[in-house]
PDB file of N, CA and C in Angstrom:
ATOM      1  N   UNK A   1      97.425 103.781 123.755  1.00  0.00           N
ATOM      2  CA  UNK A   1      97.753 104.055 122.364  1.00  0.00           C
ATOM      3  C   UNK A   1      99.070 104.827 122.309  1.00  0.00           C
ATOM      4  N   UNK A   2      99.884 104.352 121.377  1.00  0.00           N
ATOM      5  CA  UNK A   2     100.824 104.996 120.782  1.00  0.00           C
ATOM      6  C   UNK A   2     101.137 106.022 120.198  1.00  0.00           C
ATOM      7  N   UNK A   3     102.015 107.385 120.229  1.00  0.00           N
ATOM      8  CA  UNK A   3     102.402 108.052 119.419  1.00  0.00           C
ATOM      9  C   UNK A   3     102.909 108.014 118.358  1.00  0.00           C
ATOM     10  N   UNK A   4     102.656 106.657 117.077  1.00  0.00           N
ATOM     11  CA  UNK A   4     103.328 106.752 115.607  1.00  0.00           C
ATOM     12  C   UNK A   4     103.734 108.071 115.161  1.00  0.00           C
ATOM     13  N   UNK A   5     103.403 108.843 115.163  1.00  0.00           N
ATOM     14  CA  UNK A   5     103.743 109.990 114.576  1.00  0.00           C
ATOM     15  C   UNK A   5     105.468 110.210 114.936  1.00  0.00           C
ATOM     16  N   UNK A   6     105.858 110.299 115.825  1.00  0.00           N
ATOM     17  CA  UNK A   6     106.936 111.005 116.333  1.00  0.00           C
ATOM     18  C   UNK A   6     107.943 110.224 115.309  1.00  0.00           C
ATOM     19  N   UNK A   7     107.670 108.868 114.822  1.00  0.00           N
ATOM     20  CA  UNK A   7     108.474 108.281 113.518  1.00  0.00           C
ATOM     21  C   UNK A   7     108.552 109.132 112.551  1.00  0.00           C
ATOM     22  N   UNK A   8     108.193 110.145 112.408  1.00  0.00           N
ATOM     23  CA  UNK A   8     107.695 111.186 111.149  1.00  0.00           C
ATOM     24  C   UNK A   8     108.651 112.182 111.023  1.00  0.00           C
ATOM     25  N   UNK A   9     108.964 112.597 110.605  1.00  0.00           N
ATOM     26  CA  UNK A   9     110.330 114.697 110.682  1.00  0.00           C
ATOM     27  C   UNK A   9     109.713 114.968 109.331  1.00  0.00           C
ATOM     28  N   UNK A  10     110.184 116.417 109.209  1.00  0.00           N
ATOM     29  CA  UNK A  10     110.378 116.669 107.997  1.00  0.00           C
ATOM     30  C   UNK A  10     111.947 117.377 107.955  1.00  0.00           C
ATOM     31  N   UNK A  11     112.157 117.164 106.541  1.00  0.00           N
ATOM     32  CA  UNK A  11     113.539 117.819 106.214  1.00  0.00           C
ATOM     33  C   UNK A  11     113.276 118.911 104.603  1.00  0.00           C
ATOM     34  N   UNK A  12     114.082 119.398 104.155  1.00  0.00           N
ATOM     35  CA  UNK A  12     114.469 120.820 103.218  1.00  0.00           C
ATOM     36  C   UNK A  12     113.470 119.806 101.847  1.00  0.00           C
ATOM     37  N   UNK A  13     113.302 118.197 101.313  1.00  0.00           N
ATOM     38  CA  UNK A  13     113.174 117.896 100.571  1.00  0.00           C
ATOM     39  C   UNK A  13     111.690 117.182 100.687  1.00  0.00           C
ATOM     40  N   UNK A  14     111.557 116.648 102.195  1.00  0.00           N
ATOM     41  CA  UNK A  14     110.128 116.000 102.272  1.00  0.00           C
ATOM     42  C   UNK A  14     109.953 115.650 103.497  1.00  0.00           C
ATOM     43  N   UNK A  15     109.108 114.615 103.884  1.00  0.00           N
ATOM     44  CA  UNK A  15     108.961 113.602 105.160  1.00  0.00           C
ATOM     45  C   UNK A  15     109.707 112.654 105.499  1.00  0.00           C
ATOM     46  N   UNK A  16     110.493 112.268 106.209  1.00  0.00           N
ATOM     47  CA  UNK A  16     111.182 111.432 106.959  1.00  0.00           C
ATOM     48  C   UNK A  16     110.857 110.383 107.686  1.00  0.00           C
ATOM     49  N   UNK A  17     110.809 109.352 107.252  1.00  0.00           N
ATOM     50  CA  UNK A  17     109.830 108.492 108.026  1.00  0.00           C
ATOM     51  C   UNK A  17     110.935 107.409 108.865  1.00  0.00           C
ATOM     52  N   UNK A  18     110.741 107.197 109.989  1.00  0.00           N
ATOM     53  CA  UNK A  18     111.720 105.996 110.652  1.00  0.00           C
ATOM     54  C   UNK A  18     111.039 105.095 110.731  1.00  0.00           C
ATOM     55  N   UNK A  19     111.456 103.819 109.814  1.00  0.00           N
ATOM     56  CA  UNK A  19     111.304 102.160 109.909  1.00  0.00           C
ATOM     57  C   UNK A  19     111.620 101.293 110.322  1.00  0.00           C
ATOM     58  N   UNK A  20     111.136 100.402 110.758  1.00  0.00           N
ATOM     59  CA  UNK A  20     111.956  98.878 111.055  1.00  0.00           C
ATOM     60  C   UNK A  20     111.698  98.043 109.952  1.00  0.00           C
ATOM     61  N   UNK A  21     112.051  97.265 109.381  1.00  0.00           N
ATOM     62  CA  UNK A  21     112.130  96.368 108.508  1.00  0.00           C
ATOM     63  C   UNK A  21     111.980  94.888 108.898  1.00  0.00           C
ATOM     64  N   UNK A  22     111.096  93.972 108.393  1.00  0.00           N
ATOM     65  CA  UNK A  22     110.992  92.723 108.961  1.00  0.00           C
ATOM     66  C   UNK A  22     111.078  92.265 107.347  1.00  0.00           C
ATOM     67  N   UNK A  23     112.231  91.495 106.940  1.00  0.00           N
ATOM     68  CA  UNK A  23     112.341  90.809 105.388  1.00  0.00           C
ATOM     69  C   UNK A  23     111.933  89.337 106.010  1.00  0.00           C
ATOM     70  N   UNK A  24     111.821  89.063 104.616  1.00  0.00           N
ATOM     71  CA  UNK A  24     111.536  87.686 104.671  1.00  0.00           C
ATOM     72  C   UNK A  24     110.153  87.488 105.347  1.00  0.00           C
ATOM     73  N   UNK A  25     109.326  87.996 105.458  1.00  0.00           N
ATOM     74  CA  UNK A  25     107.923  88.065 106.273  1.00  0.00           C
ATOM     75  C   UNK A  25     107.366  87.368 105.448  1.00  0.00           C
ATOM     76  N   UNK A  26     106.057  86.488 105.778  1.00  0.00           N
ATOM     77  CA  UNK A  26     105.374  85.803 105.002  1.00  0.00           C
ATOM     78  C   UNK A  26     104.079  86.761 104.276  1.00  0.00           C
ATOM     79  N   UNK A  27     103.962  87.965 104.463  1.00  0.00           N
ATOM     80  CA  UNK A  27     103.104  88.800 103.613  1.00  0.00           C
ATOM     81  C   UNK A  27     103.617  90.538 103.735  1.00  0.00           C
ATOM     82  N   UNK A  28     103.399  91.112 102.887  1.00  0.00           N
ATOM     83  CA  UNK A  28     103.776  92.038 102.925  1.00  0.00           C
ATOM     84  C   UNK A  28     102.682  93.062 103.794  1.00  0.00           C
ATOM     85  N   UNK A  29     103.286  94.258 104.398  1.00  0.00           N
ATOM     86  CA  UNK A  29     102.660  95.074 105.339  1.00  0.00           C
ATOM     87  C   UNK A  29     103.505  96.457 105.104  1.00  0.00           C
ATOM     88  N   UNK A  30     102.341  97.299 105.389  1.00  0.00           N
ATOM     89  CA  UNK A  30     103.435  98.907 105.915  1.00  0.00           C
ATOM     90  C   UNK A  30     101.914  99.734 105.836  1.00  0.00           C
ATOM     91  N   UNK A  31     102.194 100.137 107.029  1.00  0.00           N
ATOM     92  CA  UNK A  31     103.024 100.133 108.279  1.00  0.00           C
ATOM     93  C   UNK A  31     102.016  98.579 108.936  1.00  0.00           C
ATOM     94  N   UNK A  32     103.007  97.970 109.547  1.00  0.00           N
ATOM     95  CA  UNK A  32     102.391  96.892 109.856  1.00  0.00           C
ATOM     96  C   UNK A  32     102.449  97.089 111.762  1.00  0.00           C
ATOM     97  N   UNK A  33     102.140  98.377 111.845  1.00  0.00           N
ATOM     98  CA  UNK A  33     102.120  98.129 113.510  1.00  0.00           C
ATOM     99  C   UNK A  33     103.741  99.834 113.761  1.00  0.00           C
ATOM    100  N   UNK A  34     103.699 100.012 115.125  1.00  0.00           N
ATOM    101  CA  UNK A  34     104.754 100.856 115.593  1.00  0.00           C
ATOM    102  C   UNK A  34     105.302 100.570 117.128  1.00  0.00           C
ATOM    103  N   UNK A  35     106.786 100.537 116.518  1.00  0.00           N
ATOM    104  CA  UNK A  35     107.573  99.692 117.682  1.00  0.00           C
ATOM    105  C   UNK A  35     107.922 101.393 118.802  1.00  0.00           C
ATOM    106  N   UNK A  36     107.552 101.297 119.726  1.00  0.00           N
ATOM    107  CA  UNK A  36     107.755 102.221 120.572  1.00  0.00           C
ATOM    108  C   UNK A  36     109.047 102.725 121.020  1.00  0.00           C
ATOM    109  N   UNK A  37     109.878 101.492 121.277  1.00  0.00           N
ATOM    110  CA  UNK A  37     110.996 101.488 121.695  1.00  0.00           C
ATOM    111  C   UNK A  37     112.348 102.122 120.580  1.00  0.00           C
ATOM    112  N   UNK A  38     111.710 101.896 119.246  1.00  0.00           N
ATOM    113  CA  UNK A  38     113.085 102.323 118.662  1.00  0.00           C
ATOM    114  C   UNK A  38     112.232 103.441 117.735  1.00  0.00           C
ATOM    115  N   UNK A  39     111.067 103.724 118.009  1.00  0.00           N
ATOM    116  CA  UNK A  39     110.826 105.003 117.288  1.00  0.00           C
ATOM    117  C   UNK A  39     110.249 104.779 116.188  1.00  0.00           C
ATOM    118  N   UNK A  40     110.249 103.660 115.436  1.00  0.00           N
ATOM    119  CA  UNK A  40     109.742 103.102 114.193  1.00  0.00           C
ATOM    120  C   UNK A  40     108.363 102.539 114.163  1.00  0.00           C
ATOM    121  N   UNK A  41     108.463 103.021 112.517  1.00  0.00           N
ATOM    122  CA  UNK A  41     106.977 102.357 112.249  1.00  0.00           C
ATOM    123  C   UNK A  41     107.445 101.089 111.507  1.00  0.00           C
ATOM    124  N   UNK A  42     107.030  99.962 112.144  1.00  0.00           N
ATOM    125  CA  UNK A  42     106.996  98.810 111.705  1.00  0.00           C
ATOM    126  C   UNK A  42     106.709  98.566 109.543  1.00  0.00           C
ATOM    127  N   UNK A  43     107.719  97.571 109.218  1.00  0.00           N
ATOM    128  CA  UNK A  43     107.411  97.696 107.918  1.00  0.00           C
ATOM    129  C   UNK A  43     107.932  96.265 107.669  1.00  0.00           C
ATOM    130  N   UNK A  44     107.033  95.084 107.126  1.00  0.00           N
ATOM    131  CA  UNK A  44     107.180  93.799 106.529  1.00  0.00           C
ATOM    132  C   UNK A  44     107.293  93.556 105.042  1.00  0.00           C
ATOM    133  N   UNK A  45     108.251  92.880 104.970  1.00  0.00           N
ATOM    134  CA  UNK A  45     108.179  92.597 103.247  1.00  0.00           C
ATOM    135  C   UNK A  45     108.544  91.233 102.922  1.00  0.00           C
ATOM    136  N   UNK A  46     108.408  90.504 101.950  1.00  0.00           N
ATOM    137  CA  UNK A  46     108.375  89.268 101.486  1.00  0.00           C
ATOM    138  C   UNK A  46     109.532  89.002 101.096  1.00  0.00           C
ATOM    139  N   UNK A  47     110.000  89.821 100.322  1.00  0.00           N
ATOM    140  CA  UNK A  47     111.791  89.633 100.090  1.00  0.00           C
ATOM    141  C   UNK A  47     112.646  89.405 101.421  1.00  0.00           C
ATOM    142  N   UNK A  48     113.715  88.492 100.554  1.00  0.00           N
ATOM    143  CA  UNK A  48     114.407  88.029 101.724  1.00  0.00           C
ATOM    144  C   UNK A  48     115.888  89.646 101.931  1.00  0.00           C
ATOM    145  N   UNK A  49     116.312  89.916 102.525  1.00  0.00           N
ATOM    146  CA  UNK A  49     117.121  90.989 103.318  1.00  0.00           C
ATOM    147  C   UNK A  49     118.968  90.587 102.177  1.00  0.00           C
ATOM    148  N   UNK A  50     118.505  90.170 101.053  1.00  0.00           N
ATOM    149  CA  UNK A  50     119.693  89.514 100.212  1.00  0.00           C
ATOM    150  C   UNK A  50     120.010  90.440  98.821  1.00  0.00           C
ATOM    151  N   UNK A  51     121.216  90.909  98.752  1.00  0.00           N
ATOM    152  CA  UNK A  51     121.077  91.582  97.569  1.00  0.00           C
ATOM    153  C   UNK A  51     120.145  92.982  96.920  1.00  0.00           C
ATOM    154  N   UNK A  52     120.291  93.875  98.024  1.00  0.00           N
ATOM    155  CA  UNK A  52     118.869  95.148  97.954  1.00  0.00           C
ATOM    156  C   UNK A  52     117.830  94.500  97.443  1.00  0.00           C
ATOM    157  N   UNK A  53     117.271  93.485  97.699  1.00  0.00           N
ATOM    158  CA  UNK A  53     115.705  92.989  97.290  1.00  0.00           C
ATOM    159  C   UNK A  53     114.854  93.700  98.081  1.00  0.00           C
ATOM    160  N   UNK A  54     115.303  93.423  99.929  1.00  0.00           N
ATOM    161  CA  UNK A  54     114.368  94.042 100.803  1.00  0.00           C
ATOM    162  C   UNK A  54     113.918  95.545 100.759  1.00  0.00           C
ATOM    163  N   UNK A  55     115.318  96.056 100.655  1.00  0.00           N
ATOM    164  CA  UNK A  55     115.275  97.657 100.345  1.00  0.00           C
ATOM    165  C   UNK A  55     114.159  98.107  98.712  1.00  0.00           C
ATOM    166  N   UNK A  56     114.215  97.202  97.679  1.00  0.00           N
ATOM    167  CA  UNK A  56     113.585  97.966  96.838  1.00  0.00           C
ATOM    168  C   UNK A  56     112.237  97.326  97.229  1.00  0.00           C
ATOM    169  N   UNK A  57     111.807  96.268  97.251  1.00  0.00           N
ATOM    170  CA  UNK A  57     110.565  95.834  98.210  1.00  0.00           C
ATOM    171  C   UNK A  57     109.952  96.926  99.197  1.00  0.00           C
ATOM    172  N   UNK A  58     110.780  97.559  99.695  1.00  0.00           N
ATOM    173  CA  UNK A  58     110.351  98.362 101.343  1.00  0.00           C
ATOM    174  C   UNK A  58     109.872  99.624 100.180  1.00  0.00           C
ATOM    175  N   UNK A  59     110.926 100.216  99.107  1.00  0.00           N
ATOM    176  CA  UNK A  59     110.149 101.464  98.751  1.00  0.00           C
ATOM    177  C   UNK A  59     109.216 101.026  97.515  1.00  0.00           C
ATOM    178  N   UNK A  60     108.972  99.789  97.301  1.00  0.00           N
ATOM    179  CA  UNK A  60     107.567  99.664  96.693  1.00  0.00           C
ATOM    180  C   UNK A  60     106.326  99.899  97.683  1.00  0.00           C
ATOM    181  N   UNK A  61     106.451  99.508  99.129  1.00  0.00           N
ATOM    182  CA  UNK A  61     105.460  99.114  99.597  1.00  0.00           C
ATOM    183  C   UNK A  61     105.344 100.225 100.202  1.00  0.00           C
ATOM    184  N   UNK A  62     106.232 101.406 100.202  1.00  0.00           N
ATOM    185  CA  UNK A  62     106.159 102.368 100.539  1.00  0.00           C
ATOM    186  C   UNK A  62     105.150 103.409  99.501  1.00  0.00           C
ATOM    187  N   UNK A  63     105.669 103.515  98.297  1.00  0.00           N
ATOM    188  CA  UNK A  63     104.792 103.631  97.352  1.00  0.00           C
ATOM    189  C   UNK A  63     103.500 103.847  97.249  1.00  0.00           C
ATOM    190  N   UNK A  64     103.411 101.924  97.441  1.00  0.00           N
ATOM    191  CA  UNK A  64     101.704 102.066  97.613  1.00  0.00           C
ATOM    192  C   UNK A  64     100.809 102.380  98.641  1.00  0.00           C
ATOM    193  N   UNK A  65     101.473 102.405  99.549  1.00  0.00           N
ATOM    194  CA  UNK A  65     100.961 103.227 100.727  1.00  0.00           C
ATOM    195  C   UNK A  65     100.744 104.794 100.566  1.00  0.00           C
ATOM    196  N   UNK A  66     101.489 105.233 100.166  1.00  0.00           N
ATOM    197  CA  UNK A  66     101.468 106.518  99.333  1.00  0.00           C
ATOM    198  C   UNK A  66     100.644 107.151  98.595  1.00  0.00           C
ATOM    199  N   UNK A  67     100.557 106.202  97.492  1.00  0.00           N
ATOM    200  CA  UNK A  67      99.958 105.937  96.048  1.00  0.00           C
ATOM    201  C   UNK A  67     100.297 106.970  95.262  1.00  0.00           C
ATOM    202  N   UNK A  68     102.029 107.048  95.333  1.00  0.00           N
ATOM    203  CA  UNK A  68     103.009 107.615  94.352  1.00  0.00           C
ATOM    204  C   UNK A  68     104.177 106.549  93.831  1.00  0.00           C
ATOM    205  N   UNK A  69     104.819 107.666  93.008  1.00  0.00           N
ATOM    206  CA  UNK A  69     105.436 106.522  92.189  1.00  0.00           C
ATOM    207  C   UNK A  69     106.902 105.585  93.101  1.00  0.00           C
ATOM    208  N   UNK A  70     107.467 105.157  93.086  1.00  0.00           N
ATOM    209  CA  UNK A  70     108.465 104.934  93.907  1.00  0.00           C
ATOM    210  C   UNK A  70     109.549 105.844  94.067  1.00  0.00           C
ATOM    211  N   UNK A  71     109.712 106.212  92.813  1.00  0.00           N
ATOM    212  CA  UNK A  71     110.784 107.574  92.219  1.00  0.00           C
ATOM    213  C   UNK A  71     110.867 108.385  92.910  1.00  0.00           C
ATOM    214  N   UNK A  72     109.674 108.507  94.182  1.00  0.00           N
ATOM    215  CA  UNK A  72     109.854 109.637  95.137  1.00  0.00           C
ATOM    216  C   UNK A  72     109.886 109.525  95.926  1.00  0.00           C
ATOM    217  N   UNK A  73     110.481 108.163  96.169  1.00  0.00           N
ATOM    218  CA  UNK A  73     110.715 107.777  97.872  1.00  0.00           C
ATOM    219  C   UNK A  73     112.144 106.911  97.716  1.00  0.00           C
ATOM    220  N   UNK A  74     112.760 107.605  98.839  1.00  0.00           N
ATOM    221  CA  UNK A  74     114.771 107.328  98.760  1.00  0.00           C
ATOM    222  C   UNK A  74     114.648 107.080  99.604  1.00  0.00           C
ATOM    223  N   UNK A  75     116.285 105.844 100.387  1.00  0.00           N
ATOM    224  CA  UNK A  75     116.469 105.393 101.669  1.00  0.00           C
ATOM    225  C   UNK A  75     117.487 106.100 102.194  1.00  0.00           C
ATOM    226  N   UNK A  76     117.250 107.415 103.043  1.00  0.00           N
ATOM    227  CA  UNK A  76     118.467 108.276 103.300  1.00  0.00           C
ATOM    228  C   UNK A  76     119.572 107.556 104.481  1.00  0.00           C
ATOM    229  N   UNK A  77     118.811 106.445 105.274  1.00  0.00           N
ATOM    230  CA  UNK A  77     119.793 105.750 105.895  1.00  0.00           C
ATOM    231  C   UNK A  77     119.214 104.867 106.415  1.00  0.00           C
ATOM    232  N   UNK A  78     120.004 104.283 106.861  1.00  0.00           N
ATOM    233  CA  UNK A  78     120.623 102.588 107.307  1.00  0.00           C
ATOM    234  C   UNK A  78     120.131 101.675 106.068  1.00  0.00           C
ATOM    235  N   UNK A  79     120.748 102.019 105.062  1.00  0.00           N
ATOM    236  CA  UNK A  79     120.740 100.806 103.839  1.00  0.00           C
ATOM    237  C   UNK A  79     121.239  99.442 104.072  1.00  0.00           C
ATOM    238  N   UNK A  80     121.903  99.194 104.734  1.00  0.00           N
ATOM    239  CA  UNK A  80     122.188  98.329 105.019  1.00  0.00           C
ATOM    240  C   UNK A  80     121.368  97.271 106.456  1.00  0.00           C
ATOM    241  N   UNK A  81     120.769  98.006 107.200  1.00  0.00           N
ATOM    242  CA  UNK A  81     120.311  98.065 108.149  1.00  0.00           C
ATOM    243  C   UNK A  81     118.718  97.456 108.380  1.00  0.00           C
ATOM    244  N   UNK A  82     118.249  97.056 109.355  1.00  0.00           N
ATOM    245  CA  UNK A  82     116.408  96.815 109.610  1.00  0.00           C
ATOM    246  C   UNK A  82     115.906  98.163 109.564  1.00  0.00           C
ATOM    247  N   UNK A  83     116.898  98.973 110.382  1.00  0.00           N
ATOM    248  CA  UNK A  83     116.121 100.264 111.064  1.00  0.00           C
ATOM    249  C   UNK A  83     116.501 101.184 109.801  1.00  0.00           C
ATOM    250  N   UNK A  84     115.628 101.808 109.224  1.00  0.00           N
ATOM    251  CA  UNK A  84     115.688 103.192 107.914  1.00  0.00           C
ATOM    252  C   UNK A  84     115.536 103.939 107.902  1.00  0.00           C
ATOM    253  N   UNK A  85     115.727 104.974 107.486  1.00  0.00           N
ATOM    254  CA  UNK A  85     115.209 106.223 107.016  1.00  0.00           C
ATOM    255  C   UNK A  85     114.870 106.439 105.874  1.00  0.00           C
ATOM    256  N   UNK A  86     113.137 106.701 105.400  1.00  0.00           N
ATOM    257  CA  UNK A  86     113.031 106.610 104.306  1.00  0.00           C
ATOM    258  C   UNK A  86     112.541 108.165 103.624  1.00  0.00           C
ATOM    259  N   UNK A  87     113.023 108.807 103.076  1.00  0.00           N
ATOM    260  CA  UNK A  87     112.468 110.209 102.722  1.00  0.00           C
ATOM    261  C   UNK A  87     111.530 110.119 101.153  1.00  0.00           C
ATOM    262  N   UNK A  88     110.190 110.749 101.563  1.00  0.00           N
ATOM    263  CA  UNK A  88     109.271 110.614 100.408  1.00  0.00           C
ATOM    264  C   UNK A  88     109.120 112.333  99.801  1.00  0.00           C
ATOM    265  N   UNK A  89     110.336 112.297  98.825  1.00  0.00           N
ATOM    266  CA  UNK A  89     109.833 113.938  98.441  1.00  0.00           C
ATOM    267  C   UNK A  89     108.652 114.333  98.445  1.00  0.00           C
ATOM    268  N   UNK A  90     108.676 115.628  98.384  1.00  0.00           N
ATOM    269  CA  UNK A  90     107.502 116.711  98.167  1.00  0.00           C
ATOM    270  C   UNK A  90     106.495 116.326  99.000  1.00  0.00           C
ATOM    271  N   UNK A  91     106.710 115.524  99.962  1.00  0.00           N
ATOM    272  CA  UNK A  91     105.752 115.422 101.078  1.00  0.00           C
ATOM    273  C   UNK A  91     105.568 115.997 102.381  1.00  0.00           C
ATOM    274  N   UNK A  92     104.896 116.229 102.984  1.00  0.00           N
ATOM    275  CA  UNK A  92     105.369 117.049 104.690  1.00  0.00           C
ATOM    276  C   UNK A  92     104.873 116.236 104.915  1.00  0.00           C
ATOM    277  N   UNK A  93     104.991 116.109 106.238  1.00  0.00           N
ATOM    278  CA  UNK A  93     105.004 115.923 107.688  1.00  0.00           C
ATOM    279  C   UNK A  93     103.407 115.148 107.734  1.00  0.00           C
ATOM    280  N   UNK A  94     102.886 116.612 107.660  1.00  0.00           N
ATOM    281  CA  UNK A  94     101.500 116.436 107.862  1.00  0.00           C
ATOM    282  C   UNK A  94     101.071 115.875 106.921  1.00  0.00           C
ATOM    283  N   UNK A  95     101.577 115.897 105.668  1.00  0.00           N
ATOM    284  CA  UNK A  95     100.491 115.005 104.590  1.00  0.00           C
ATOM    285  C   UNK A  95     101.035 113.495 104.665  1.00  0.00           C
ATOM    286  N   UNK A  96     102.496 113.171 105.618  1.00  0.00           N
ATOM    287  CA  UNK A  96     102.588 111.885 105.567  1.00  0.00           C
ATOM    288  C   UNK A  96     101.614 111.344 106.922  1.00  0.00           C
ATOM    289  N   UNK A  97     101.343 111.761 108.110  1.00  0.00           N
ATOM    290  CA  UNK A  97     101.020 111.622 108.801  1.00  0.00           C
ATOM    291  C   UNK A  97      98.893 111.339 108.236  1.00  0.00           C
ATOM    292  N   UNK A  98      98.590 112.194 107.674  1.00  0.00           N
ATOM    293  CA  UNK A  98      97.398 112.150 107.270  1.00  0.00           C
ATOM    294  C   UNK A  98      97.030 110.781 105.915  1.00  0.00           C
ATOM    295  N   UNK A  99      98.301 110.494 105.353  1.00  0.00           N
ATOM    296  CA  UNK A  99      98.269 109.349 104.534  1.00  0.00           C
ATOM    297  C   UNK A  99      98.220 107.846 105.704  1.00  0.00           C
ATOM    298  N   UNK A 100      99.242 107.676 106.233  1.00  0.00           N
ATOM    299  CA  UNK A 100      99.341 106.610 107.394  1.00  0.00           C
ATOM    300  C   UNK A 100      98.125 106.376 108.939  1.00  0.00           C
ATOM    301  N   UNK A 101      97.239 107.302 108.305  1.00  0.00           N
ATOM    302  CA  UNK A 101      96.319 107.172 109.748  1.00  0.00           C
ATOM    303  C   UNK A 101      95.620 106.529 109.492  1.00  0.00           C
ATOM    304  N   UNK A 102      94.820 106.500 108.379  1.00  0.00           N
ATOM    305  CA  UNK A 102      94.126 105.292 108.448  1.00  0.00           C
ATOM    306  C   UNK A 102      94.644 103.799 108.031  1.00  0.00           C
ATOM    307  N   UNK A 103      95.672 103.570 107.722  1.00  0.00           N
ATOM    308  CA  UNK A 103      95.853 102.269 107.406  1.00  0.00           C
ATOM    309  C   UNK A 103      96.607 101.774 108.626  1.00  0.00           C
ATOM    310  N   UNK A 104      97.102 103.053 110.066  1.00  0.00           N
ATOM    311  CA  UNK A 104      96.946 102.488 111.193  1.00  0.00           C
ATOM    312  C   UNK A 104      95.493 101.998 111.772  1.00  0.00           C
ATOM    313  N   UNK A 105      94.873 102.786 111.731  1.00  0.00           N
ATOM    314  CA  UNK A 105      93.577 102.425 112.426  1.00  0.00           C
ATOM    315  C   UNK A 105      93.226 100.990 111.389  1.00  0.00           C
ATOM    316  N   UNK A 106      93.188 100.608 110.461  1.00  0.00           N
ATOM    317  CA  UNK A 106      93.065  99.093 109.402  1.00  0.00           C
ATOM    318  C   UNK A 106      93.897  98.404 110.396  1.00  0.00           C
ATOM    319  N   UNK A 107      95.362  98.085 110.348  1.00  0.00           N
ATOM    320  CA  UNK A 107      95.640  97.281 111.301  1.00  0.00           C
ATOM    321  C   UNK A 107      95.400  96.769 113.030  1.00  0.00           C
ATOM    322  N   UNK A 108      95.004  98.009 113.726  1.00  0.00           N
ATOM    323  CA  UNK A 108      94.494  98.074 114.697  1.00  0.00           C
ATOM    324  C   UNK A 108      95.770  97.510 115.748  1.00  0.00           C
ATOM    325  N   UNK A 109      96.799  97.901 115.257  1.00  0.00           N
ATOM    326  CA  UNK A 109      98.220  97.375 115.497  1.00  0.00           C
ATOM    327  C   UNK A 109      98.894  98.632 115.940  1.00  0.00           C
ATOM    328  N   UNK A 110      99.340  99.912 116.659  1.00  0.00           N
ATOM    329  CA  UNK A 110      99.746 101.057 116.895  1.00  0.00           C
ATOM    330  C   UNK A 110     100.280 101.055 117.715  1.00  0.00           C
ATOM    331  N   UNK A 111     100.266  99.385 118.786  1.00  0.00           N
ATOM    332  CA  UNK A 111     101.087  99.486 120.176  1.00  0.00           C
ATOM    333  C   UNK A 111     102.334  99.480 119.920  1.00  0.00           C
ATOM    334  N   UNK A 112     102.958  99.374 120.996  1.00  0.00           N
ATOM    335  CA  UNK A 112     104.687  99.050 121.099  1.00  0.00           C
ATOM    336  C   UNK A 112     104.849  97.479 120.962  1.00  0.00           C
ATOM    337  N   UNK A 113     105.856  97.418 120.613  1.00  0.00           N
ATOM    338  CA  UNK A 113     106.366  95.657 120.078  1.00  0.00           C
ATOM    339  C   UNK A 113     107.814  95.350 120.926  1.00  0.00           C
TER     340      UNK A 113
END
């Protein structure tokens, strides 16, 4: 088993989460699994990677993983990028980590990719 967590920081505003991005996926996911190698928690979306579709896709699905509004989740980097940084105000660490555990254990997906 994997350490997902270490995808996690916190910073002065919230939780920090490091993503990979898979657009264009045939169903949407998040966290759909954690890639070991680049530190990320795996994240699929249906939008194609064209025109910030994927990006506002990624902080919907971020959202509902959440089950806050989107308004409180920003892409502090690689906008342009697979790999993200997504910061969910007013969140720590620990309460993002305690939101994402069980819908790791649902996928049963936590290895390295």
């Amino acid at each position: 088993m994997t350490d997902w967590t270490r995808a996690i920081a916190d910073d002065a505003q919230g939780a920090v989460i490091t993503i990979h991005v898979t657009a264009g996926a045939k169903k949407s996911v998040c966290p759909a699994g954690y890639h070991e190698w680049r530190n990320a928690i795996l994240c699929s979306v249906t939008a194609p990677a064209v025109g910030g579709k994927a990006n506002r896709a990624v902080l919907e699905a971020m959202a509902e993983a959440f089950a806050i509004s989107a308004s409180r989740i920003s892409i502090v980097g690689g906008l342009s990028s697979p790999q993200k940084r997504i910061r969910i105000a007013g969140c720590s660490r620990q309460e993002a980590i305690a939101t994402l555990s069980p819908r790791f254990m649902q996928t049963g997906d936590d290895t390295a990719r």
